[in-house]
Protein backbone atom coordinates (compact mmCIF):
# COMPACT_ATOMS: atom_id res chain seq x y z
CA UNK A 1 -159.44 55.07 8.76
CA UNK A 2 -160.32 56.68 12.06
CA UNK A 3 -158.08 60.26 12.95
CA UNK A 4 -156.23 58.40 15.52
CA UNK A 5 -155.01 56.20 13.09
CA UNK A 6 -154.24 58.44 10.22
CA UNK A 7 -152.01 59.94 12.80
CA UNK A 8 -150.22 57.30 14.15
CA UNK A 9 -149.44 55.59 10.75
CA UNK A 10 -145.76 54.81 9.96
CA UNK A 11 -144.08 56.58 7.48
CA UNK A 12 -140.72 56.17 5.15
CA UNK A 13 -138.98 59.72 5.61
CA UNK A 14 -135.49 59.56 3.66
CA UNK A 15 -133.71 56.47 5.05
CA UNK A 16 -135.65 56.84 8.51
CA UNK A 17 -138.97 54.91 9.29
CA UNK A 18 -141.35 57.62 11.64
CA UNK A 19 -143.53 55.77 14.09
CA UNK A 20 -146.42 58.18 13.56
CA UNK A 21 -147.29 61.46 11.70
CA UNK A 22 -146.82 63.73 14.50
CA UNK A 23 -143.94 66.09 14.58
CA UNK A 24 -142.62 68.34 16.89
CA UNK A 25 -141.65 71.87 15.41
CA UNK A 26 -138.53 74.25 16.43
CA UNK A 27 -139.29 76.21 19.11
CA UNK A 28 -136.95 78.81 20.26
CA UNK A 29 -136.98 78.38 23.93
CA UNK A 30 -133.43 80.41 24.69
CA UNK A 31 -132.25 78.02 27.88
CA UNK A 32 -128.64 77.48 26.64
CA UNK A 33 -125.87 78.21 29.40
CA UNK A 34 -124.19 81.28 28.78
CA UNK A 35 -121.60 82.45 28.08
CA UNK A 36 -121.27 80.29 25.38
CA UNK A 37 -124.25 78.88 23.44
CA UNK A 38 -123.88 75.87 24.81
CA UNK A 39 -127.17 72.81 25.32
CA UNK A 40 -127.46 71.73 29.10
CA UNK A 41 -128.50 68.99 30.63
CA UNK A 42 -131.93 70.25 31.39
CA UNK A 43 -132.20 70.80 27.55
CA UNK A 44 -131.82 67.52 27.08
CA UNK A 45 -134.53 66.73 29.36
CA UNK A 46 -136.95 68.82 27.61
CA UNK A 47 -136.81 66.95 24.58
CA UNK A 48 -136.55 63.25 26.40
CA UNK A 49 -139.98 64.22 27.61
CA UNK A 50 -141.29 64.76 23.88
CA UNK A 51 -139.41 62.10 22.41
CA UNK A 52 -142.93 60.82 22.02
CA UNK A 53 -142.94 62.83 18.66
CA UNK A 54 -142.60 60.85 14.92
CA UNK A 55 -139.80 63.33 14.53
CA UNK A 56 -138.16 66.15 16.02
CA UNK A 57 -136.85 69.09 14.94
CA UNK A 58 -134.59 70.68 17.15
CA UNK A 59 -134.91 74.75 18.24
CA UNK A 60 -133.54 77.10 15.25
CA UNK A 61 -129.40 76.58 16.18
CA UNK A 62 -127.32 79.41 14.78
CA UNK A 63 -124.59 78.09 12.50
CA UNK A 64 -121.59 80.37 13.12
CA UNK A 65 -121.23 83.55 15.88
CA UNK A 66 -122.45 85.99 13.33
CA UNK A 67 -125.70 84.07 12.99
CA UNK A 68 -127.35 84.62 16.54
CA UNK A 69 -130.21 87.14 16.75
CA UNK A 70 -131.76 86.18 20.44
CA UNK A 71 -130.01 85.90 23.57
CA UNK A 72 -129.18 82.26 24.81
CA UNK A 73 -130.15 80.39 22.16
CA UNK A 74 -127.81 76.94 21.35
CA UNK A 75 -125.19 77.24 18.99
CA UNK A 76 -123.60 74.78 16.33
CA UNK A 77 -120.17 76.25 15.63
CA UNK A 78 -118.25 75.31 18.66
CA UNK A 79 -116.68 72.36 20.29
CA UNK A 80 -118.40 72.69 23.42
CA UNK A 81 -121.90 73.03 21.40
CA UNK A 82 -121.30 69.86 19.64
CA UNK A 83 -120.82 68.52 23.09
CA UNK A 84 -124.17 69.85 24.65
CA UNK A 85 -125.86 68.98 21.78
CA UNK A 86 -124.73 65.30 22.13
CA UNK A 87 -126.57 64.90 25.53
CA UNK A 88 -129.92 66.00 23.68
CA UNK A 89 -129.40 63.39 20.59
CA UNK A 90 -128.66 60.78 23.31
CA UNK A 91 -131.86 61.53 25.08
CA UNK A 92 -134.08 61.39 22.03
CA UNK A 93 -132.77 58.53 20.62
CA UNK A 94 -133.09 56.69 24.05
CA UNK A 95 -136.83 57.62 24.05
CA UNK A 96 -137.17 55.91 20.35
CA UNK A 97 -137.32 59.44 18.23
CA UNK A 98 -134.95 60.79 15.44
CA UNK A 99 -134.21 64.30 15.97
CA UNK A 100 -132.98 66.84 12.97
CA UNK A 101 -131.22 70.03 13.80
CA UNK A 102 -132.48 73.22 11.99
CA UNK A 103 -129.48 75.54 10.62
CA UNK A 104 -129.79 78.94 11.39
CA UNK A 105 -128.75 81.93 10.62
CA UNK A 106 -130.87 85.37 11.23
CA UNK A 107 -129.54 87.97 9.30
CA UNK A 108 -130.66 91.33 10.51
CA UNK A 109 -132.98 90.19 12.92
CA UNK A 110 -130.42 90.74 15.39
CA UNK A 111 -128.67 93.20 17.49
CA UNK A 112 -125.05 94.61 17.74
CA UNK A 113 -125.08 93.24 21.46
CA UNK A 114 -125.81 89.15 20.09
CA UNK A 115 -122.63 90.33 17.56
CA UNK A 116 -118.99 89.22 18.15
CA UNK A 117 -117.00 92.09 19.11
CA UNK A 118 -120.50 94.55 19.03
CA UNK A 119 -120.22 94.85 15.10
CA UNK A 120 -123.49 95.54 12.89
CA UNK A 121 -126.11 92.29 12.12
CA UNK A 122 -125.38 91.30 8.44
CA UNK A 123 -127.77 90.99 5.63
CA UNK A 124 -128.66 91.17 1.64
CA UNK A 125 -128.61 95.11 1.85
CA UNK A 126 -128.66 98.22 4.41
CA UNK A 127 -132.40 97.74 5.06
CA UNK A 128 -133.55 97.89 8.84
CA UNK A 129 -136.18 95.19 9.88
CA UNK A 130 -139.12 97.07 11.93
CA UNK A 131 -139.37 95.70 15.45
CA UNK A 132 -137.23 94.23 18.59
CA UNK A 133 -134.87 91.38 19.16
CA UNK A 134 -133.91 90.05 22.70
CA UNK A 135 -130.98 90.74 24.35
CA UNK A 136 -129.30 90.26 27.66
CA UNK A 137 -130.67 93.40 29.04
CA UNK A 138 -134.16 92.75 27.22
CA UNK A 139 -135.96 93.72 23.81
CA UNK A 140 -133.57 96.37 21.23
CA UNK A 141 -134.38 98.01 18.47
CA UNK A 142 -132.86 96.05 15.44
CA UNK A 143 -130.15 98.41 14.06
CA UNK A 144 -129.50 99.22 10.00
CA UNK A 145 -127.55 95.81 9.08
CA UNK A 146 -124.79 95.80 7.21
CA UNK A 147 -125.00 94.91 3.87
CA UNK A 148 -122.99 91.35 2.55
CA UNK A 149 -120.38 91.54 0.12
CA UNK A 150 -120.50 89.64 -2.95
CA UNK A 151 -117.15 88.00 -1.58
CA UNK A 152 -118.58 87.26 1.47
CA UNK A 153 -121.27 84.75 0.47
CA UNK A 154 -119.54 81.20 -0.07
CA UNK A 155 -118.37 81.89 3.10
CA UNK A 156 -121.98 82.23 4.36
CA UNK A 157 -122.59 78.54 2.62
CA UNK A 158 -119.45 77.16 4.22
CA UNK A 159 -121.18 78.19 7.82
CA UNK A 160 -124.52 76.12 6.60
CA UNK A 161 -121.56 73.17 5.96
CA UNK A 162 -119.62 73.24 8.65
CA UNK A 163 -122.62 73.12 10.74
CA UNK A 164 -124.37 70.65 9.12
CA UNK A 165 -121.20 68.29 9.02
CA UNK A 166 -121.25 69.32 13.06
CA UNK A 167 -124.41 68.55 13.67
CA UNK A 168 -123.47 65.00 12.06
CA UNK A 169 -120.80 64.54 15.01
CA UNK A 170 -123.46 65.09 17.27
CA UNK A 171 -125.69 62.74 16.65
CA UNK A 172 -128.68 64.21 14.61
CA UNK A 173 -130.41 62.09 12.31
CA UNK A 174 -130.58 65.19 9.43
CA UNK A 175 -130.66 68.82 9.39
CA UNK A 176 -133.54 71.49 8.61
CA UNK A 177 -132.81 74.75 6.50
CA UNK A 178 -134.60 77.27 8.11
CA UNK A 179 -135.60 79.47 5.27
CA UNK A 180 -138.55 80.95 6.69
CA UNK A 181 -139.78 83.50 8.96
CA UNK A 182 -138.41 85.98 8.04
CA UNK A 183 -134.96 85.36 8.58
CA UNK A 184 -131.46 85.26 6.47
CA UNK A 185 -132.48 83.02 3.43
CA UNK A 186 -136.24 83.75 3.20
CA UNK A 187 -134.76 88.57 2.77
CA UNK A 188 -132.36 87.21 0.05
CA UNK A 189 -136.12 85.95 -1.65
CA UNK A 190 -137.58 88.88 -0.69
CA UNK A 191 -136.87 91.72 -3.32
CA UNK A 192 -138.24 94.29 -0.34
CA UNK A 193 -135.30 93.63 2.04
CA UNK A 194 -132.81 92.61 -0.66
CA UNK A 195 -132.16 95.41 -3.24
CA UNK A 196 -129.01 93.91 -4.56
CA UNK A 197 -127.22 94.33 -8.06
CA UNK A 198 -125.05 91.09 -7.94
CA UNK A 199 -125.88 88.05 -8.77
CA UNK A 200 -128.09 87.67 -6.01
CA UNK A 201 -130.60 90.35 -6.62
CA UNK A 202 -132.81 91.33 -8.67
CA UNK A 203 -134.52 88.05 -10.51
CA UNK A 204 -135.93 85.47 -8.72
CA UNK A 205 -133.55 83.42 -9.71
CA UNK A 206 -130.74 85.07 -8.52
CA UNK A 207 -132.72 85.93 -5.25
CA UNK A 208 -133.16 82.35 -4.77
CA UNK A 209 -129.41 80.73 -5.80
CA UNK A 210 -128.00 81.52 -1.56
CA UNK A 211 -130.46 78.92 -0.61
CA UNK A 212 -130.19 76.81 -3.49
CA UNK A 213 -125.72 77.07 -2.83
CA UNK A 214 -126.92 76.72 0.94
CA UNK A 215 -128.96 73.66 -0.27
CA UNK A 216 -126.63 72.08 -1.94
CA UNK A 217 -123.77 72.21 0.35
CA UNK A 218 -125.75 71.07 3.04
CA UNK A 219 -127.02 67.58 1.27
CA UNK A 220 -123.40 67.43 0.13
CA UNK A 221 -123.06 66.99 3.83
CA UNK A 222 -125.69 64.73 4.84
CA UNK A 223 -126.67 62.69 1.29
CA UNK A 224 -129.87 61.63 0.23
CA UNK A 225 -133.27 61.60 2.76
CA UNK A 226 -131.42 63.49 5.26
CA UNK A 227 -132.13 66.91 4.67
CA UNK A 228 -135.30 69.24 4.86
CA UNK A 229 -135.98 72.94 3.94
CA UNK A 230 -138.58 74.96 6.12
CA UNK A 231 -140.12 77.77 3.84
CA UNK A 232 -143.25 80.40 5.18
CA UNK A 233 -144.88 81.70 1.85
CA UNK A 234 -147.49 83.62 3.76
CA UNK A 235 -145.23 84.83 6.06
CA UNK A 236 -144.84 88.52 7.47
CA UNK A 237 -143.34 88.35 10.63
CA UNK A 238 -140.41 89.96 11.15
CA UNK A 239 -140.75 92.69 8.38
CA UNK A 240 -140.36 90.46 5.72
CA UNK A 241 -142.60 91.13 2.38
CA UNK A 242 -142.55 89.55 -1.07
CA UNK A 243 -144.64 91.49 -4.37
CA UNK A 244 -145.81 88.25 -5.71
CA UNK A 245 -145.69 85.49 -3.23
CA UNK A 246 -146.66 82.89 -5.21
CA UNK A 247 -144.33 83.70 -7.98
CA UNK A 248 -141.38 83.41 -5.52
CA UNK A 249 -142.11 80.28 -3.83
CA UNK A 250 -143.79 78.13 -6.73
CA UNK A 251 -140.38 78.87 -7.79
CA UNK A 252 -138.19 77.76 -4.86
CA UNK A 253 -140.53 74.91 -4.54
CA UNK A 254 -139.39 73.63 -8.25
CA UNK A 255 -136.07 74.30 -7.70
CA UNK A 256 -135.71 71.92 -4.53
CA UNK A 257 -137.76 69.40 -5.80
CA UNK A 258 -134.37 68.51 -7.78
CA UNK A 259 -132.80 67.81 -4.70
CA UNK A 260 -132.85 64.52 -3.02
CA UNK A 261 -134.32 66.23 0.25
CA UNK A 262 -136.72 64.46 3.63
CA UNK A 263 -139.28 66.57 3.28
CA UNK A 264 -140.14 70.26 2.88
CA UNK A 265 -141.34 71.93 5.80
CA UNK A 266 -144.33 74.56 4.80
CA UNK A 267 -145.86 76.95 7.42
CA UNK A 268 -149.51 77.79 6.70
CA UNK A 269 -150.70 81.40 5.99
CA UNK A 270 -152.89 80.90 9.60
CA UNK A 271 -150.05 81.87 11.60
CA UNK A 272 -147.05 84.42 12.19
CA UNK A 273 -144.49 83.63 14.61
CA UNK A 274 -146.31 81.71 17.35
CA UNK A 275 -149.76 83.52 17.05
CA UNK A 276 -152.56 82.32 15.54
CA UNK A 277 -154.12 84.75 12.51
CA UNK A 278 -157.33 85.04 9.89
CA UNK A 279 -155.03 83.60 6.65
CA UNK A 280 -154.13 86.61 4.20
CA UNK A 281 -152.70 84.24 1.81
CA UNK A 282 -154.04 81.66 -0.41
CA UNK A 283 -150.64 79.98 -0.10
CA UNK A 284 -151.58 76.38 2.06
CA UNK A 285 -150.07 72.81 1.71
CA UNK A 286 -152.51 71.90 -0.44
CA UNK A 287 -151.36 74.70 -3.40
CA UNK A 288 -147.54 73.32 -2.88
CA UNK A 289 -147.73 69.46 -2.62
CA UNK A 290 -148.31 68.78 -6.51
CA UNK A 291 -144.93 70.81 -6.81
CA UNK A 292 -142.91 68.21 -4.85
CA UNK A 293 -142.60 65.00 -7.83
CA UNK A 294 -139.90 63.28 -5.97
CA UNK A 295 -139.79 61.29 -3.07
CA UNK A 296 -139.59 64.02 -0.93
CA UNK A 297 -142.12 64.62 2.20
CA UNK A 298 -144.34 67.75 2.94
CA UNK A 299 -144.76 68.57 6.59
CA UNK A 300 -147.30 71.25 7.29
CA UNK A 301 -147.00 72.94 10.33
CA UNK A 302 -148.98 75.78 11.99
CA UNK A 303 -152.44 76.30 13.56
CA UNK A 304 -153.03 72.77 13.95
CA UNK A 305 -155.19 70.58 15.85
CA UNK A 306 -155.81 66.70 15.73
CA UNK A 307 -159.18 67.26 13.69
CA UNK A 308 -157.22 69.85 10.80
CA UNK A 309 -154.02 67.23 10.96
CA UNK A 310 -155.88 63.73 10.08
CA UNK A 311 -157.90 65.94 7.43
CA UNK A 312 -154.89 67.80 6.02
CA UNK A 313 -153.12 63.62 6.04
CA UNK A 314 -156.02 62.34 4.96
CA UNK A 315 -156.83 64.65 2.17
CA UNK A 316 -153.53 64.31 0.55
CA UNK A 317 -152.11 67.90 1.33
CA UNK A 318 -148.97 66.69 3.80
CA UNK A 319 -147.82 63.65 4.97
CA UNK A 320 -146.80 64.80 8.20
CA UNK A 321 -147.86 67.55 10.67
CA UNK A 322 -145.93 69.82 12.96
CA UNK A 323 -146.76 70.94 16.54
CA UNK A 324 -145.28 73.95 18.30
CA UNK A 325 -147.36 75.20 20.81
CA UNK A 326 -149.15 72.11 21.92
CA UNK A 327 -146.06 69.56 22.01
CA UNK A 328 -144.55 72.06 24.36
CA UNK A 329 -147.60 72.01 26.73
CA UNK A 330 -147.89 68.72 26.01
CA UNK A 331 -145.16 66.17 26.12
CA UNK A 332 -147.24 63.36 25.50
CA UNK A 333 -148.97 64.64 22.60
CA UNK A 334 -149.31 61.43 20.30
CA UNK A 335 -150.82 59.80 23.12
CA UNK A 336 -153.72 62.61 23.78
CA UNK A 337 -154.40 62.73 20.48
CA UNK A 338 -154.75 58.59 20.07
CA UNK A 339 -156.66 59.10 23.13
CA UNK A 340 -158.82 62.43 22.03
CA UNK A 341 -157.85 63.29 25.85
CA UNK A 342 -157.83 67.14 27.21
CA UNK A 343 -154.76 69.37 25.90
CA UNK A 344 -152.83 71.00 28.72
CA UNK A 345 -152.65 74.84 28.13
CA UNK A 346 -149.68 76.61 27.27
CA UNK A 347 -148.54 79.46 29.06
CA UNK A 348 -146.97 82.33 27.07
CA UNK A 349 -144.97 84.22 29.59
CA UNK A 350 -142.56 80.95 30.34
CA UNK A 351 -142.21 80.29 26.15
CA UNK A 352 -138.76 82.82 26.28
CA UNK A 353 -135.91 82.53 28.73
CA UNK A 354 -136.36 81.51 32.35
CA UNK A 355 -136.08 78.36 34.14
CA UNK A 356 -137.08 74.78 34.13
CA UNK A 357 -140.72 77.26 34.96
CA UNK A 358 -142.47 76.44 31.52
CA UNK A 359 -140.04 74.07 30.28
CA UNK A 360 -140.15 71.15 31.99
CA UNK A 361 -142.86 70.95 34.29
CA UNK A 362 -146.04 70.69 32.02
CA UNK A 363 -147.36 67.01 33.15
CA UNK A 364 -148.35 63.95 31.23
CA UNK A 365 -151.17 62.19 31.06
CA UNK A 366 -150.29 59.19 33.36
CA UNK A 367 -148.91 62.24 36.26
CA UNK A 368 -152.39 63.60 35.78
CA UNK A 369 -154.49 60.47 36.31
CA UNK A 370 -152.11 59.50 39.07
CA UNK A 371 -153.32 62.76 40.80
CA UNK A 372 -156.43 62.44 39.73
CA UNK A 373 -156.57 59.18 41.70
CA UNK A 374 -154.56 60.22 44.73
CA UNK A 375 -157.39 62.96 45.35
């Protein structure tokens, strides 16, 4: 079987049949209308264009107002959202895609300014993340969080519901956990930024039961095939460290396999946030995959390219592959590949904020050739 058409191969997910292999990762892009969180109509024209993908997974959404840790990103925890969020499903479907939303929630990667009423990010304990977070008035310092109580948790898990149960209303096929990158879910695993004494701290098993209660709750929600989990092993972005990586997500890995999930969604140790590095970690798709027994999917996602995504398919290590980078430069990305056609370039200084600059002008193939012609 030729790349092209390990690529474009149908696939079962869950209850959903994919049209090809190819799918399009979260990508915070931070073009909601403000104030308010809200998905636009021009959002929902950036992913009509890419509704070329298998699947998509929508931009990390922040599931309640205490989850947001970067200026104008799209919410899930208001009326209003669920309506802005309906024009995107709409879109997607209308271009032949399914489209799962990923829950969010950042813990204290965040800033007292993204807070409701300026109060402190919250998180497993007082421990300060090293770096910035983007505000309205541009990069801060992220501040000492404040430290959940035990109390507070199932309330936590009731924001993962409620959203998830939203996103339902809206039109989304399924829902992603995001519990990578550094965020809420992947410091309670981390026993570096979560030094609690409760009963979730200090094991691994107790650092892992918020996502497993998250977990639960959500496909509570949703039901079988309708529900992924995106985990980063390798990861380091964001401050986030881990003593024995493997030990921690071998772990995790087992304990979701007993779920009736989609798929879980790996990132590959040759990337951290959206930059490309030399892997630290010998923690890749192919170490995971005889972990999953079920029917659940393994989508491996960063670093990419059509040659390294019909080998990792082909070779048995995923059975789907995720594109950030290049399905934003390059709405028509299925096509190109079938194709082996030229990759528009991405342009880093429009990935953040701005206007329809970056967003929705990168052109197609046809556009080009039409140009191409014209001249």
């Amino acid at each position: 079987m030729s790349q092209a058409e390990v690529l474009h191969t149908p696939l079962a997910l869950g209850a959903i049949t994919l049209r090809n292999r190819l799918v399009m990762a979260p990508l915070t892009r931070m073009r909601a209308s403000m104030p308010g969180n809200v998905p636009t109509e021009m959002n929902a024209r950036y992913y009509r264009q890419r509704a070329t993908a298998g699947l998509i997974i929508s931009e990390a959404t922040p599931i309640s107002p205490t989850a947001h840790g970067y200026y104008a990103t799209p919410g899930m925890h208001s009326p209003d959202q669920v309506e802005g969020w309906k024009l995107i499903t709409r879109a997607v479907h209308e271009g032949g895609a399914p489209m799962f939303l990923q829950l969010w929630h950042v813990g204290r990667v965040s800033h007292s300014d993204l807070q409701p009423g300026g109060a402190l990010p919250v998180a497993p304990s007082a421990i300060a993340a090293a770096g910035n977070t983007i505000t309205a008035t541009g990069p801060q310092p992220m501040p000492v969080p404040r430290a959940l109580e035990t109390a507070e948790l199932p309330a936590i898990v009731e924001d993962y519901r409620l959203a998830a149960s939203r996103a339902m209303d809206a039109g989304f096929d399924g829902v992603e956990i995001h519990a990578a990158n550094g965020y809420l879910l992947e410091q309670f695993l981390s026993e570096h930024a979560n030094h609690r004494t409760d009963g979730y701290g200090g094991s691994i098993e107790n650092r892992t039961r918020l996502l497993l209660e998250v977990t639960e709750a959500v496909t509570s929600v949703w039901g079988p095939g309708r529900v992924g989990v995106r985990l980063s092993p390798s990861n380091t972005y964001q401050d986030i460290h881990h003593a024995d990586r493997w030990e921690v997500f071998s772990y995790a890995f087992r304990q979701l396999d007993r779920f009736p999930l989609a798929y879980v969604h790996l990132v590959e140790p040759r990337v951290a946030g959206n930059n490309d590095i030399e892997p630290v970690f010998d923690l890749a798709s192919s170490r995971f995959r005889p972990l999953l027994t079920g029917s659940q999917r393994l989508i491996s996602a960063g670093g990419h390219n059509r040659e390294s995504a019909a080998r990792t398919i082909g070779e048995g290590h995923a059975d789907l592959v995720a594109f950030g980078r290049l399905f934003l430069a390059n709405p028509d990305l299925p096509e190109r590949f079938r194709l082996n056609a030229p990759l528009n370039r991405y342009d880093r200084a429009t990935f953040y904020g701005g206007t329809e600059q970056g967003y929705l002008d990168y052109p197609a193939l046809d556009s080009q050739s039409h140009a191409a012609g014209g001249a």
